[in-house]
C-alpha atoms as a PDB file:
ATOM      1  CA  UNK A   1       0.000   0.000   0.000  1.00  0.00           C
ATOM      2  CA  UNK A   2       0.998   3.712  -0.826  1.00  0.00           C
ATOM      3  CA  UNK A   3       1.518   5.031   2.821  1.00  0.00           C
ATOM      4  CA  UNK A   4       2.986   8.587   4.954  1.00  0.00           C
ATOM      5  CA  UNK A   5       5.917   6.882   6.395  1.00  0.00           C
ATOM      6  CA  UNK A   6       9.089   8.740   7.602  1.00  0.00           C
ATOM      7  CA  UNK A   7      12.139   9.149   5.686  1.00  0.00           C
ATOM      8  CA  UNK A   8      16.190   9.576   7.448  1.00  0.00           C
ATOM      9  CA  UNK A   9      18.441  11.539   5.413  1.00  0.00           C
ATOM     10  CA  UNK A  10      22.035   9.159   6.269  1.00  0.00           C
ATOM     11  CA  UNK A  11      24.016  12.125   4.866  1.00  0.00           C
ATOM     12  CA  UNK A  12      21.990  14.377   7.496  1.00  0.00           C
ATOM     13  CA  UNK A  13      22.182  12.300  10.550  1.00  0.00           C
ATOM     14  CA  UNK A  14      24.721  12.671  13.384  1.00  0.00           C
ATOM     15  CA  UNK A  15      23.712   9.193  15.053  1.00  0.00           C
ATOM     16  CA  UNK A  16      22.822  10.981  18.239  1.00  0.00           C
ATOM     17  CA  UNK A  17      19.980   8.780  19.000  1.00  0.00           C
ATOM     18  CA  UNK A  18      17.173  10.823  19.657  1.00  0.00           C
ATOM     19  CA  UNK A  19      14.861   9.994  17.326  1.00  0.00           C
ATOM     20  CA  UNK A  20      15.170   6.402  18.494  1.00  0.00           C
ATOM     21  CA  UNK A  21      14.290   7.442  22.067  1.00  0.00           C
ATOM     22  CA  UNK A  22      11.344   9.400  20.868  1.00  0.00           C
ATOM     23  CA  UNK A  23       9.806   6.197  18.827  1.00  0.00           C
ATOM     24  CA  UNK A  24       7.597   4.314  20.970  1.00  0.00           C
ATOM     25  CA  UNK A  25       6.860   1.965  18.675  1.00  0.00           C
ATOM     26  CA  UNK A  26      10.566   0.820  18.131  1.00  0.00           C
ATOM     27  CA  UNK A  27      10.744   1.548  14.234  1.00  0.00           C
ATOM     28  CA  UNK A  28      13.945   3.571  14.423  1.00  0.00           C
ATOM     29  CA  UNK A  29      17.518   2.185  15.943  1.00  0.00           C
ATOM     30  CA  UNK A  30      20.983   3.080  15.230  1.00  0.00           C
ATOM     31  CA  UNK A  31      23.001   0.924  13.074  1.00  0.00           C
ATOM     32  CA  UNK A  32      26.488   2.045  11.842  1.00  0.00           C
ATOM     33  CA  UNK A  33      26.479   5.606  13.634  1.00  0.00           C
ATOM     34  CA  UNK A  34      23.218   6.337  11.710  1.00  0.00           C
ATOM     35  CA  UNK A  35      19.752   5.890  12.313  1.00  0.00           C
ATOM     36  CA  UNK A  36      17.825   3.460  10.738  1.00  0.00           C
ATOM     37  CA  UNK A  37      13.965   2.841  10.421  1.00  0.00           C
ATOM     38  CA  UNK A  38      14.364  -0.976  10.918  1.00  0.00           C
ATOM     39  CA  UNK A  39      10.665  -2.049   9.948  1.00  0.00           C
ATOM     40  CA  UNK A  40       8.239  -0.521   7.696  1.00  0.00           C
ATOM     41  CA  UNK A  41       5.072  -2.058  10.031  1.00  0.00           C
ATOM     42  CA  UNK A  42       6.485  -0.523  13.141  1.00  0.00           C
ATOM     43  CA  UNK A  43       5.985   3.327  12.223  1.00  0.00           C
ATOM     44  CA  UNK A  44       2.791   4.485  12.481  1.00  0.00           C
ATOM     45  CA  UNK A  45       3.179   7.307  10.620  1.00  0.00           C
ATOM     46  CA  UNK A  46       2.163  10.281  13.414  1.00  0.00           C
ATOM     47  CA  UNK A  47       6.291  11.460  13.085  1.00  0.00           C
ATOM     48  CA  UNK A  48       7.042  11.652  17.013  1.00  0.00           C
ATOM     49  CA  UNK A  49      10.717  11.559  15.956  1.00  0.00           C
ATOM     50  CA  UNK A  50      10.347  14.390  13.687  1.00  0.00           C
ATOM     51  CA  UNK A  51      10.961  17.389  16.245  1.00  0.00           C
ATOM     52  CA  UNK A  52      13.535  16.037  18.416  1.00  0.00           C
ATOM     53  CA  UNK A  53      15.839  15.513  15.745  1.00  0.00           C
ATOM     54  CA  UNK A  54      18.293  18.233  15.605  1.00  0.00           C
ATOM     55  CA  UNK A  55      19.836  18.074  12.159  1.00  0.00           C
ATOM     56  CA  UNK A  56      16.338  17.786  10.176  1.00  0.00           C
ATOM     57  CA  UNK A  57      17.485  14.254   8.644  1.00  0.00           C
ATOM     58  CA  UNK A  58      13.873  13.283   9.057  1.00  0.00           C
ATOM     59  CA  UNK A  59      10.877  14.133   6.634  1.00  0.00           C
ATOM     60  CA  UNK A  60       7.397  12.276   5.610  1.00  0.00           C
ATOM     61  CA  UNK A  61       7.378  10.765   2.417  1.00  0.00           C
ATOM     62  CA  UNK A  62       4.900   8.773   0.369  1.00  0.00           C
ATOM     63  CA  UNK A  63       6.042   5.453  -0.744  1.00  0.00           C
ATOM     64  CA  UNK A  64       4.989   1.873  -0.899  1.00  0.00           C
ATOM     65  CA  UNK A  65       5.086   0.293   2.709  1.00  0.00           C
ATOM     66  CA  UNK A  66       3.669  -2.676   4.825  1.00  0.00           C
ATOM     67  CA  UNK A  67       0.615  -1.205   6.766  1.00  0.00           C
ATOM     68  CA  UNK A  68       1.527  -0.184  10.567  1.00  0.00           C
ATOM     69  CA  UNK A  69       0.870  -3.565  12.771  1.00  0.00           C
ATOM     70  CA  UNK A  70       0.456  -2.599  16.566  1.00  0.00           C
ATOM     71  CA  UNK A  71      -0.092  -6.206  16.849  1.00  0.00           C
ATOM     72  CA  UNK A  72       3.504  -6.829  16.057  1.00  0.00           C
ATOM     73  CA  UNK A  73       4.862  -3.700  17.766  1.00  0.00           C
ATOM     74  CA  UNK A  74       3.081  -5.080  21.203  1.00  0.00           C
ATOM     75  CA  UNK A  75       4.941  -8.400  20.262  1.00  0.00           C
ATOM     76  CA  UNK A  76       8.346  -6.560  20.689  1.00  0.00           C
ATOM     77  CA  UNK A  77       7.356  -4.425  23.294  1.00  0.00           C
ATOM     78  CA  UNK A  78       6.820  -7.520  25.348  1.00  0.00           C
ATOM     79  CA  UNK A  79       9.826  -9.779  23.945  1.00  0.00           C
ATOM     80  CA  UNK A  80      11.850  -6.103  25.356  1.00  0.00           C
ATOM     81  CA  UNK A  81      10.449  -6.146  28.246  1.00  0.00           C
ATOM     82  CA  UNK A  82      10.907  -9.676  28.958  1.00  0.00           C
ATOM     83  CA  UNK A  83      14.717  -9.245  27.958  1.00  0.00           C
ATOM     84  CA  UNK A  84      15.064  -6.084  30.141  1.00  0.00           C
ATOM     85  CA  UNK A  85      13.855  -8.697  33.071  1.00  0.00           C
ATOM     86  CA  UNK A  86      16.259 -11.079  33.002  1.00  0.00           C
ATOM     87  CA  UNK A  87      18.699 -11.152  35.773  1.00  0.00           C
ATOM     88  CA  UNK A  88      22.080 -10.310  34.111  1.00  0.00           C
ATOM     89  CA  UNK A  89      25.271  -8.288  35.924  1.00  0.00           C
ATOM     90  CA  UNK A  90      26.025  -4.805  34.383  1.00  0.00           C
ATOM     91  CA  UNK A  91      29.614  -3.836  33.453  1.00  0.00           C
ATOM     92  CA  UNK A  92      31.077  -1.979  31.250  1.00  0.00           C
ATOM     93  CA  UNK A  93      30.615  -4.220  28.027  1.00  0.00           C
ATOM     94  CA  UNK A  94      27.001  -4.462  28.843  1.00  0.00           C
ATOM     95  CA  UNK A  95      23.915  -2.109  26.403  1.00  0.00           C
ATOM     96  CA  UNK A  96      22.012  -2.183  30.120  1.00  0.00           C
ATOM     97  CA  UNK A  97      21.682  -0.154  33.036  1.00  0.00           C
ATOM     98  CA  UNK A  98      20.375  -1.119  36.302  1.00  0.00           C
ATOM     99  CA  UNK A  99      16.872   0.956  37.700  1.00  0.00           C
ATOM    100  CA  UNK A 100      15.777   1.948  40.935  1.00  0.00           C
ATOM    101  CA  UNK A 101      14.281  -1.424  42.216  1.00  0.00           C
ATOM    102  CA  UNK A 102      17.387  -3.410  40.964  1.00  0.00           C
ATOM    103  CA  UNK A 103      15.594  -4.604  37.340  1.00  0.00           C
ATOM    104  CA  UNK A 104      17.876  -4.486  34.584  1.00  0.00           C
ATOM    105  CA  UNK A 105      16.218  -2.411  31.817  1.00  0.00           C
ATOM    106  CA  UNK A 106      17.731  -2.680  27.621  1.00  0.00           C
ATOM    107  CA  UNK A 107      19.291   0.524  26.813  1.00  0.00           C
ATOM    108  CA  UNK A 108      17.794   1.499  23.256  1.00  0.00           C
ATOM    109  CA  UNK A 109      19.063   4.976  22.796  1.00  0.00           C
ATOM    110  CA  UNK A 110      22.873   6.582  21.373  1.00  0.00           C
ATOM    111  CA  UNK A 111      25.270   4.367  22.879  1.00  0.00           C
ATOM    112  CA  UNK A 112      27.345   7.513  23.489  1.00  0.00           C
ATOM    113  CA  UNK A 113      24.389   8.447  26.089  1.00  0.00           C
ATOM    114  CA  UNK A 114      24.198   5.217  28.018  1.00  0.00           C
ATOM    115  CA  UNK A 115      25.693   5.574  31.772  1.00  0.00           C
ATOM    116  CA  UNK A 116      28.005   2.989  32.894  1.00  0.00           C
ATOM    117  CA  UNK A 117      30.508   2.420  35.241  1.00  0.00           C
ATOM    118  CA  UNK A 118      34.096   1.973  34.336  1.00  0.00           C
ATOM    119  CA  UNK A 119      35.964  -0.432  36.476  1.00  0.00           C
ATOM    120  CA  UNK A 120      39.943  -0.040  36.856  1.00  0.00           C
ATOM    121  CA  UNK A 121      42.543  -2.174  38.309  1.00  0.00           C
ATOM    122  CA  UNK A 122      42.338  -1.322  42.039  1.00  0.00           C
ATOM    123  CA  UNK A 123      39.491   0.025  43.392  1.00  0.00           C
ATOM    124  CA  UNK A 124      40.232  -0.725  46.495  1.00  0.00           C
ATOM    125  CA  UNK A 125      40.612   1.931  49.399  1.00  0.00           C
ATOM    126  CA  UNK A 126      42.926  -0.295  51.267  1.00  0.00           C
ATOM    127  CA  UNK A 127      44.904  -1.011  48.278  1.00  0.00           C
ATOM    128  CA  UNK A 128      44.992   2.648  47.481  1.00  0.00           C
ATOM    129  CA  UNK A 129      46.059   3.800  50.384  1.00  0.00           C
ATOM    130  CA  UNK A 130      48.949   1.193  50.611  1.00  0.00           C
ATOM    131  CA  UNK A 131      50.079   2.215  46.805  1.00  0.00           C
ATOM    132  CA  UNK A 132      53.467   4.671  46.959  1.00  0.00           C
ATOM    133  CA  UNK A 133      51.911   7.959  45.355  1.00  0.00           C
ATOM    134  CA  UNK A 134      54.515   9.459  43.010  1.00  0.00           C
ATOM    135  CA  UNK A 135      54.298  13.125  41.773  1.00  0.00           C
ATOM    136  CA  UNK A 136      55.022  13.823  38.304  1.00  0.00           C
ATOM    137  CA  UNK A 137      54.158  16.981  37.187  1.00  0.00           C
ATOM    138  CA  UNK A 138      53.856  16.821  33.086  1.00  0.00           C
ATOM    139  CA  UNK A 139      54.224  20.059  30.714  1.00  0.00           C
ATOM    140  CA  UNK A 140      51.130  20.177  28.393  1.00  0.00           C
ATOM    141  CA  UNK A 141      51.724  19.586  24.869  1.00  0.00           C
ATOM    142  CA  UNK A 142      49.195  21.935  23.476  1.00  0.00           C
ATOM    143  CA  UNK A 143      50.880  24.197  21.090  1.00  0.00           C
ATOM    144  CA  UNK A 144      48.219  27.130  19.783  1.00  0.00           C
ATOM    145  CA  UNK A 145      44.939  28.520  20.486  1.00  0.00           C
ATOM    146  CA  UNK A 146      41.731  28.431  20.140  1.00  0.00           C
ATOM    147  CA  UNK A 147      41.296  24.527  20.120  1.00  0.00           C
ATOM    148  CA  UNK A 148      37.286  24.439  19.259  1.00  0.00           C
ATOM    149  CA  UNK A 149      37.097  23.803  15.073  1.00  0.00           C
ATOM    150  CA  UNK A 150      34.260  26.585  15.476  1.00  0.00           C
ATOM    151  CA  UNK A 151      36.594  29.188  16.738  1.00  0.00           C
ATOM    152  CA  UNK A 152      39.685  28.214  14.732  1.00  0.00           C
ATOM    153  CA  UNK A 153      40.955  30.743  12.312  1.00  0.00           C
ATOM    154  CA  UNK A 154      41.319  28.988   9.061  1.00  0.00           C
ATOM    155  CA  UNK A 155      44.414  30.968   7.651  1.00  0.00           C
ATOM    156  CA  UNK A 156      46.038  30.692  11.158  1.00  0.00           C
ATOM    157  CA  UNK A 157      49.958  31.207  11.039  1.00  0.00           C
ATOM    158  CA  UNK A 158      50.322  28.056  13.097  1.00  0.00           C
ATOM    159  CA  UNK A 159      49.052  25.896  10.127  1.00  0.00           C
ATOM    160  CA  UNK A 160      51.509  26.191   7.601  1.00  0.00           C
ATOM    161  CA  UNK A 161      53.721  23.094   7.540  1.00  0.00           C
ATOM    162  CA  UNK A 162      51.549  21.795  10.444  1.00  0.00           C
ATOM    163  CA  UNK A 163      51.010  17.756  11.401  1.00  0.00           C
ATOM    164  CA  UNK A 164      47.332  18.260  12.126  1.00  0.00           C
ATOM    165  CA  UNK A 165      45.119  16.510  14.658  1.00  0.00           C
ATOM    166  CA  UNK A 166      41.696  16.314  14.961  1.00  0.00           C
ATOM    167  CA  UNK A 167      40.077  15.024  17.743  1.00  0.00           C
ATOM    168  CA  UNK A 168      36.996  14.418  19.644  1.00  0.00           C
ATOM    169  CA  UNK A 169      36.049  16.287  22.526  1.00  0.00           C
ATOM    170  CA  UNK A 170      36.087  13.079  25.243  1.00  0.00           C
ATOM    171  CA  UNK A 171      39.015  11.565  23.422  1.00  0.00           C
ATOM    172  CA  UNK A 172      41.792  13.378  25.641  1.00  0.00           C
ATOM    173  CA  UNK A 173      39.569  12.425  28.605  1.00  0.00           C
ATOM    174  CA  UNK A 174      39.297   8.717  28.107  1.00  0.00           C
ATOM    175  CA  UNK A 175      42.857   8.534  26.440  1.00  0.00           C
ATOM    176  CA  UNK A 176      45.306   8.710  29.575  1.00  0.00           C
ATOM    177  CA  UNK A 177      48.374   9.454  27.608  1.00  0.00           C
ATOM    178  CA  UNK A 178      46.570  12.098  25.164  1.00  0.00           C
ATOM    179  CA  UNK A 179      48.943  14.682  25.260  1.00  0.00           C
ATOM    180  CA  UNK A 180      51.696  12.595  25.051  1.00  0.00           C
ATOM    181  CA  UNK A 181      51.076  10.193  22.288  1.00  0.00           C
ATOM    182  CA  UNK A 182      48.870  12.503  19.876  1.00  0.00           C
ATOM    183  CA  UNK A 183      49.168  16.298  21.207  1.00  0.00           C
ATOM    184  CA  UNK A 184      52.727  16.109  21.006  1.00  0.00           C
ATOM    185  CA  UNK A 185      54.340  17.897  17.801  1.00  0.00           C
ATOM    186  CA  UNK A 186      51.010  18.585  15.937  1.00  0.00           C
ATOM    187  CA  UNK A 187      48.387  21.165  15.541  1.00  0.00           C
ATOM    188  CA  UNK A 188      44.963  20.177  17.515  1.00  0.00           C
ATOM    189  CA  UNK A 189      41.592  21.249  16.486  1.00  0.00           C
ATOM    190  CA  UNK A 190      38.909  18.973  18.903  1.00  0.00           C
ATOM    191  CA  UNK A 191      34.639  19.174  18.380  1.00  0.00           C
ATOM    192  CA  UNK A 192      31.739  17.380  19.182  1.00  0.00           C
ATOM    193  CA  UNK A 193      29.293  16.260  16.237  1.00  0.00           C
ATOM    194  CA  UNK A 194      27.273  15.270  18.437  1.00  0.00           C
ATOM    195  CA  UNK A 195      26.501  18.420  20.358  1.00  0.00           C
ATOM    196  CA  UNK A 196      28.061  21.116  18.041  1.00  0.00           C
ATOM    197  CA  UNK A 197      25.523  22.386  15.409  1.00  0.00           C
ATOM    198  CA  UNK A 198      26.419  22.025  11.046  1.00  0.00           C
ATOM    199  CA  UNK A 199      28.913  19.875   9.771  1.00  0.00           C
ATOM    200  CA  UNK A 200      33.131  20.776  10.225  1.00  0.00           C
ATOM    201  CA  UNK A 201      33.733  19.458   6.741  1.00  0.00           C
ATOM    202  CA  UNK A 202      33.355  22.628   4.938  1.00  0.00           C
ATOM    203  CA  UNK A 203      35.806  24.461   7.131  1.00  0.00           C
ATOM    204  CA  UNK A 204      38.040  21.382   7.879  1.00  0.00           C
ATOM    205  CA  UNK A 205      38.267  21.412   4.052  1.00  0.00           C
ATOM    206  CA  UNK A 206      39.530  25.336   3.721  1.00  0.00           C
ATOM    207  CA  UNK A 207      41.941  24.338   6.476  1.00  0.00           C
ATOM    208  CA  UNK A 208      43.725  21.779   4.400  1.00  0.00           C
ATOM    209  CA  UNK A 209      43.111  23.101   1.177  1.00  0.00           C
ATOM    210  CA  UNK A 210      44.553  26.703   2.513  1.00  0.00           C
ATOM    211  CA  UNK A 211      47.466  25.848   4.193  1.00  0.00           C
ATOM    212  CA  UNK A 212      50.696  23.458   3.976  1.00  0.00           C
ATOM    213  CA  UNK A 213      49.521  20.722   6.113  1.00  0.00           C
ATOM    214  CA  UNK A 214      51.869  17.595   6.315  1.00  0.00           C
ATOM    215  CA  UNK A 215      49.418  15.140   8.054  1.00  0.00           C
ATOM    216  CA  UNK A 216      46.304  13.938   9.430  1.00  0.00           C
ATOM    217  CA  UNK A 217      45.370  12.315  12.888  1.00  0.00           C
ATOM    218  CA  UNK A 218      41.902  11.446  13.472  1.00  0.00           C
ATOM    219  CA  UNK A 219      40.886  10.149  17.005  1.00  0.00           C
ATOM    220  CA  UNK A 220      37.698   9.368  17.792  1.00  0.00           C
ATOM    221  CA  UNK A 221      35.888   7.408  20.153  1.00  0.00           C
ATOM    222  CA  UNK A 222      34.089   4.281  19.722  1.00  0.00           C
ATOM    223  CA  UNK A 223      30.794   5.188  20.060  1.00  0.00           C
ATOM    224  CA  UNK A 224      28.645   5.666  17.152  1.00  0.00           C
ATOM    225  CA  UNK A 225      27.669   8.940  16.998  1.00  0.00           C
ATOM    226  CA  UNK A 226      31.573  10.408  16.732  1.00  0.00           C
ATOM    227  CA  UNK A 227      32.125   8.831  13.307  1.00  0.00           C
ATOM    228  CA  UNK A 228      30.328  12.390  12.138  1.00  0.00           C
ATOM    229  CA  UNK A 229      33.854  13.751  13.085  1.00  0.00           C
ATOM    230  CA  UNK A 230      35.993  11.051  10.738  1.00  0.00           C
ATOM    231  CA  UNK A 231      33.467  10.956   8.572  1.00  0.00           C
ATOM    232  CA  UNK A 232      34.100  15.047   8.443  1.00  0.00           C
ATOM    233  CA  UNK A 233      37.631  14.906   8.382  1.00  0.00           C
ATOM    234  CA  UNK A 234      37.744  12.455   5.674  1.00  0.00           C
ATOM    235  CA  UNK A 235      35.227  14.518   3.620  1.00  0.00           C
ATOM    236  CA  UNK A 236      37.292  17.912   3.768  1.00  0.00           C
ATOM    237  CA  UNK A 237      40.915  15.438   2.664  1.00  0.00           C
ATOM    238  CA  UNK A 238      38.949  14.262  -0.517  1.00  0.00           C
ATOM    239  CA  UNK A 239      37.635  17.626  -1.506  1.00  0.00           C
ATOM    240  CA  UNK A 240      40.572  19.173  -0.656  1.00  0.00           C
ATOM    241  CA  UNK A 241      42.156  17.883  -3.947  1.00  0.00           C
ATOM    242  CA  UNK A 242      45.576  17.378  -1.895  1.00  0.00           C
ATOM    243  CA  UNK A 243      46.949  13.351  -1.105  1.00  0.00           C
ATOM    244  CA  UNK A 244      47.722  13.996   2.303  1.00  0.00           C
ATOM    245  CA  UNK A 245      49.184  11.080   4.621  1.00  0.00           C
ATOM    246  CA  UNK A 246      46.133  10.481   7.507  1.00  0.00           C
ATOM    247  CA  UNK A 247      44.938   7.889  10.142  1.00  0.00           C
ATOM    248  CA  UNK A 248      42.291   7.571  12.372  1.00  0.00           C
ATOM    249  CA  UNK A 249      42.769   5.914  16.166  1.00  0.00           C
ATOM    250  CA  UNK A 250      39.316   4.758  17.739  1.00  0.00           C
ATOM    251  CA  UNK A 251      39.593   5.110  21.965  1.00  0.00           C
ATOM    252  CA  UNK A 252      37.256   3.000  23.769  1.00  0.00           C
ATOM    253  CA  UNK A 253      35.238   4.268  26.418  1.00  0.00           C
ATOM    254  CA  UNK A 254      37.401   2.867  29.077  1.00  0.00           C
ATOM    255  CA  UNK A 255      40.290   4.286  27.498  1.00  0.00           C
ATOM    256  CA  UNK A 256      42.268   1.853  25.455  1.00  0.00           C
ATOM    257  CA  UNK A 257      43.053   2.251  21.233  1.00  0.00           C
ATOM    258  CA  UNK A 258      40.541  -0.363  19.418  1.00  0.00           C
ATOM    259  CA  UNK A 259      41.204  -0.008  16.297  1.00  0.00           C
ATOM    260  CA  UNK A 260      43.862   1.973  13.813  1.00  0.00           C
ATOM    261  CA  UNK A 261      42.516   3.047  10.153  1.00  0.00           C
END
């Protein structure tokens, strides 16, 4: 049947999550950073995800689609509900989070949102207070400002013949060693595509196009929705026109590099 049904713009979407959150009917998740409507017969067609989303990657079209079957959006309601019941522990590599009465509930939203706790070596107070505390003060690598890509000047001085690094926001938090093993010797520009409004490709682009740059470091984290900044970066080296050497380093959320590109 001809149908309203809603439409997600990939080249739009930031993978935040939102618009999964908002869908009661589970029609929308996030696969690949981007946001996916899984199952024509899950959307009903009223567009609750429609406002929340804050890029505008999701419009109403009119196109052949299965009818909207509440029957088989109760059906996964419950088989959710009966997964979010069983008694499993929550760590770190878990998509759950525990509620108020001790019932595990399915998280369904941006995995960058979902709370967890991250569990180190020794987190014990007896053990830390028996560990020798040693003092070393380290000299931050930073070498210019502003850091934001918003506030950047694009024909900065500090550009020409630059390594460059681009990195997201929570990357130096996660990433003990971040000034150390990427800071050091290169040019930093960090942002959020997540939270930070347009797309940096456009400027990123000017940046390299404009200036001498030797190199590219990418390092984002692992969660979904910060593959809008690689995704970005990668964007402004093809239009560019320039064959630049780059990489990209993935940090997981507990602070280790997953994966080099």
């Amino acid at each position: 049947m001809i149908r309203k049904i809603i439409h997600i713009d990939e080249e739009l979407c930031n993978g935040c999550g939102l618009c999964a959150n908002a869908c009661q009917e589970g029609a929308i998740g996030i696969v690949d950073g981007k946001a996916k409507l899984l199952r024509d017969d899950y959307c009903d067609g009223l567009g609750n995800c429609l406002p929340v989303c804050p890029t505008n990657a999701i419009s109403f079209i009119e196109r052949e689609a299965a009818a909207f079957d509440e029957a088989a959006v109760e059906a996964n309601m419950k088989a959710n509900s009966e997964k979010a019941n069983i008694n499993v522990n929550t760590d770190i590599n878990t998509n759950s989070i525990e509620g108020t009465q001790g019932v595990k509930k399915v998280f369904t939203g941006c995995p960058g949102s979902m709370a967890r706790k991250i569990l180190r070596t020794s987190q014990n107070p007896k053990e830390d207070r028996n560990r020798v505390q040693v003092n070393i003060s380290s000299e931050s690598e930073l070498r210019q400002w502003p850091v934001q890509i918003k506030l950047v000047p694009v024909n900065a001085p500090y550009f020409d013949g630059a390594h460059l690094l681009i990195a997201a926001d929570c990357t130096a938090y996660a990433y003990a060693n971040f000034h150390q093993e990427f800071i050091r010797g290169k040019i930093t520009l960090i942002g959020c595509p997540k939270l930070d409004e347009g797309d940096y490709s456009e400027k990123l682009t000017e940046i390299i196009r404009q200036n001498n740059i030797k190199s590219v470091t990418i390092v984002r984290m692992e969660v979904p929705c910060c593959g809008g900044l690689a995704r970005a970066a990668e964007t402004a080296l093809r239009n560019s026109g320039k064959f630049i050497p780059w990489q990209v380093k993935i940090i997981s959320t507990d602070g280790q590099i997953v994966d080099n590109m």
